[in-house]
Each structure stands twice: as structure tokens, then as C-alpha cells.
Protein backbone atom coordinates (compact mmCIF):
# COMPACT_ATOMS: atom_id res chain seq x y z
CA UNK A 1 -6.60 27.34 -3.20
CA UNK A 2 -6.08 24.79 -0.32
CA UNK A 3 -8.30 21.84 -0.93
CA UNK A 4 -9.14 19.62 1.79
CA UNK A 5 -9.75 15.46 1.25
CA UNK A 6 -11.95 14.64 4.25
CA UNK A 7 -12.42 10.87 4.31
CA UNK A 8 -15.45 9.40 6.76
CA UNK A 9 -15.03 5.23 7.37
CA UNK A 10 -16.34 2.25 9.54
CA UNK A 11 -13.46 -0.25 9.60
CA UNK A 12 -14.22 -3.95 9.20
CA UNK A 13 -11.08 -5.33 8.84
CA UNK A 14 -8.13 -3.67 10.60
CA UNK A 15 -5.11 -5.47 8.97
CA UNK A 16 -6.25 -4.84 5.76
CA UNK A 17 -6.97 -1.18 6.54
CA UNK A 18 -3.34 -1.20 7.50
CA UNK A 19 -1.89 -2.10 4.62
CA UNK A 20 -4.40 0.10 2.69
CA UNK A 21 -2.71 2.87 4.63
CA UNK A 22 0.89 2.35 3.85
CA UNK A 23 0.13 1.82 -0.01
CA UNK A 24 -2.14 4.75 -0.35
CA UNK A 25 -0.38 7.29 1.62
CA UNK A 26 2.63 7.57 -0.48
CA UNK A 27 0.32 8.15 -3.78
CA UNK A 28 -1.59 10.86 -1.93
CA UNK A 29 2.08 12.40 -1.51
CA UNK A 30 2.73 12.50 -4.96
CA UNK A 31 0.05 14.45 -5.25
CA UNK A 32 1.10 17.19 -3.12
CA UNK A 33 -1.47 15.30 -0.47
CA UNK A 34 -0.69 15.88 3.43
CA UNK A 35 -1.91 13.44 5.97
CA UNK A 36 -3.64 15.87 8.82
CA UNK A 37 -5.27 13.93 11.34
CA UNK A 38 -7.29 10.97 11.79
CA UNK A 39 -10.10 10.29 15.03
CA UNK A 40 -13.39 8.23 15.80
CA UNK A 41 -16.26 10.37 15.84
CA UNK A 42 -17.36 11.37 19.39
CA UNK A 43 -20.12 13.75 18.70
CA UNK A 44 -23.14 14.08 16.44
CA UNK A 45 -24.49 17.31 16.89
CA UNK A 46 -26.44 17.87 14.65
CA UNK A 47 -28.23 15.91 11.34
CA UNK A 48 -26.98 12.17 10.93
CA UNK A 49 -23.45 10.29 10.31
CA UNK A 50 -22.85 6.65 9.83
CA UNK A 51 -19.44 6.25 10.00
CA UNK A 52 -16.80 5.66 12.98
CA UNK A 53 -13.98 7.85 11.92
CA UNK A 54 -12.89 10.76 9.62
CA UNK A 55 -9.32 11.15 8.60
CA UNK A 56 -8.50 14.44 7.10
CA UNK A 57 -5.59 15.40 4.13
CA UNK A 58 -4.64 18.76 3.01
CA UNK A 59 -4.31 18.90 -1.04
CA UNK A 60 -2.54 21.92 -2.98
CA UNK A 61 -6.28 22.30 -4.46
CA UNK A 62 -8.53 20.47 -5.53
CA UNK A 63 -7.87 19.37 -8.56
CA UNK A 64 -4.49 17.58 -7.15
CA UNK A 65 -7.02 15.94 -4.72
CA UNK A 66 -9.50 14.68 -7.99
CA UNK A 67 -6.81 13.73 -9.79
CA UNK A 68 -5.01 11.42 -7.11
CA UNK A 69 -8.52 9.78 -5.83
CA UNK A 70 -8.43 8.67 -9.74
CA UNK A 71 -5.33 8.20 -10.70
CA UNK A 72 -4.48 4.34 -12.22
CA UNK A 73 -2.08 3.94 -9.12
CA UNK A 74 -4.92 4.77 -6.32
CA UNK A 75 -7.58 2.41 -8.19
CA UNK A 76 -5.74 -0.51 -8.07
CA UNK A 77 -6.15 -0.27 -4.68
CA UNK A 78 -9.80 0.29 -4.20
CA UNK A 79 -10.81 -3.20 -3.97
CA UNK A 80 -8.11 -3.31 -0.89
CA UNK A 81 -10.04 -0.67 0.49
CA UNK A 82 -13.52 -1.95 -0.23
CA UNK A 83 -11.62 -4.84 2.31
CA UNK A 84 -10.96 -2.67 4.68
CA UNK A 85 -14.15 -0.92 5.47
CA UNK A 86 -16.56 1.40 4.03
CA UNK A 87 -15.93 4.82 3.12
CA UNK A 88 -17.16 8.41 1.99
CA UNK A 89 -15.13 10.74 1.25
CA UNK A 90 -15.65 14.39 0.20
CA UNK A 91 -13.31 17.39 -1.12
CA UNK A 92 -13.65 21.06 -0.38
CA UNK A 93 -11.88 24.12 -1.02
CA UNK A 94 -11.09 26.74 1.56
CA UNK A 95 -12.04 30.37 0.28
């Protein structure tokens, strides 16, 4: 079942978000992980959000999505990330 890695961030430092980019995005590809789209958040319509913008990456399922956010290669570059801004993310699967 498609999986979906939905990532919501406030970027604080935009050259190390850029180099968070090119060194992540080629894990999330092992992984089966698709890079979708990325955009700032124009519209609250309902409830609350804190963040600036939301990129979005298709997974085979789930599981694939798990096991890349915590695989040895994507930790090492949390503190890079922790850099870069500050981010929630979240995983669902379509049914």
C-alpha cells in the first residue's frame, strides 16, 4: 500500500538545509522514496500549523518509509537537519 512521508518545516538556515537536501534525498531513494513536491504553506483553514512549508515523498509503504527515517545512514544526518530548521514529519498510508 502506497505510503506517503509528509514532512512540515520552518527553515532557519538555508545553506545548511541545502546540503541536508542533497545528502538525504539519495537515502530516501534507496528506499524506494519519491520526492513529490515541496511549497510554503499559504492557507490555514482550519485548526493550527506552525510550520512554513511541507514537502511531500511517496514511499512503496510504509514500512520502507519507517525504515529509511531510521536507518544508520539517515541519522547521521539528523543533527544537519536539526541545523537546518525544525521539522515534523508524519507517514500515512493510502487505503
Amino acid at each position: 500500500m502506497l505510503a506517503y512521508f509528509i514532512a512540515h518545516g520552518t527553515i532557519r538556515n538555508p545553506s545548511k538545509m541545502d546540503e541536508y537536501v542533497e545528502k538525504s534525498g539519495p537515502i530516501f531513494a534507496s528506499f524506494g522514496g519519491e520526492f513529490l513536491t515541496v511549497g510554503a504553506v499559504t492557507h490555514i483553514l482550519t485548526g493550527s500549523h506552525n510550520r512554513e512549508r511541507v514537502a511531500i515523498f511517496k514511499f512503496p509503504d510504509a514500512a520502507a518509509a519507517e525504515a529509511c527515517y531510521n536507518c544508520d545512514a539517515y541519522k547521521r544526518l539528523w543533527p544537519l537537519r536539526a541545523e537546518a530548521g525544525d521539522f515534523d514529519f508524519i507517514v500515512f498510508e493510502e487505503y
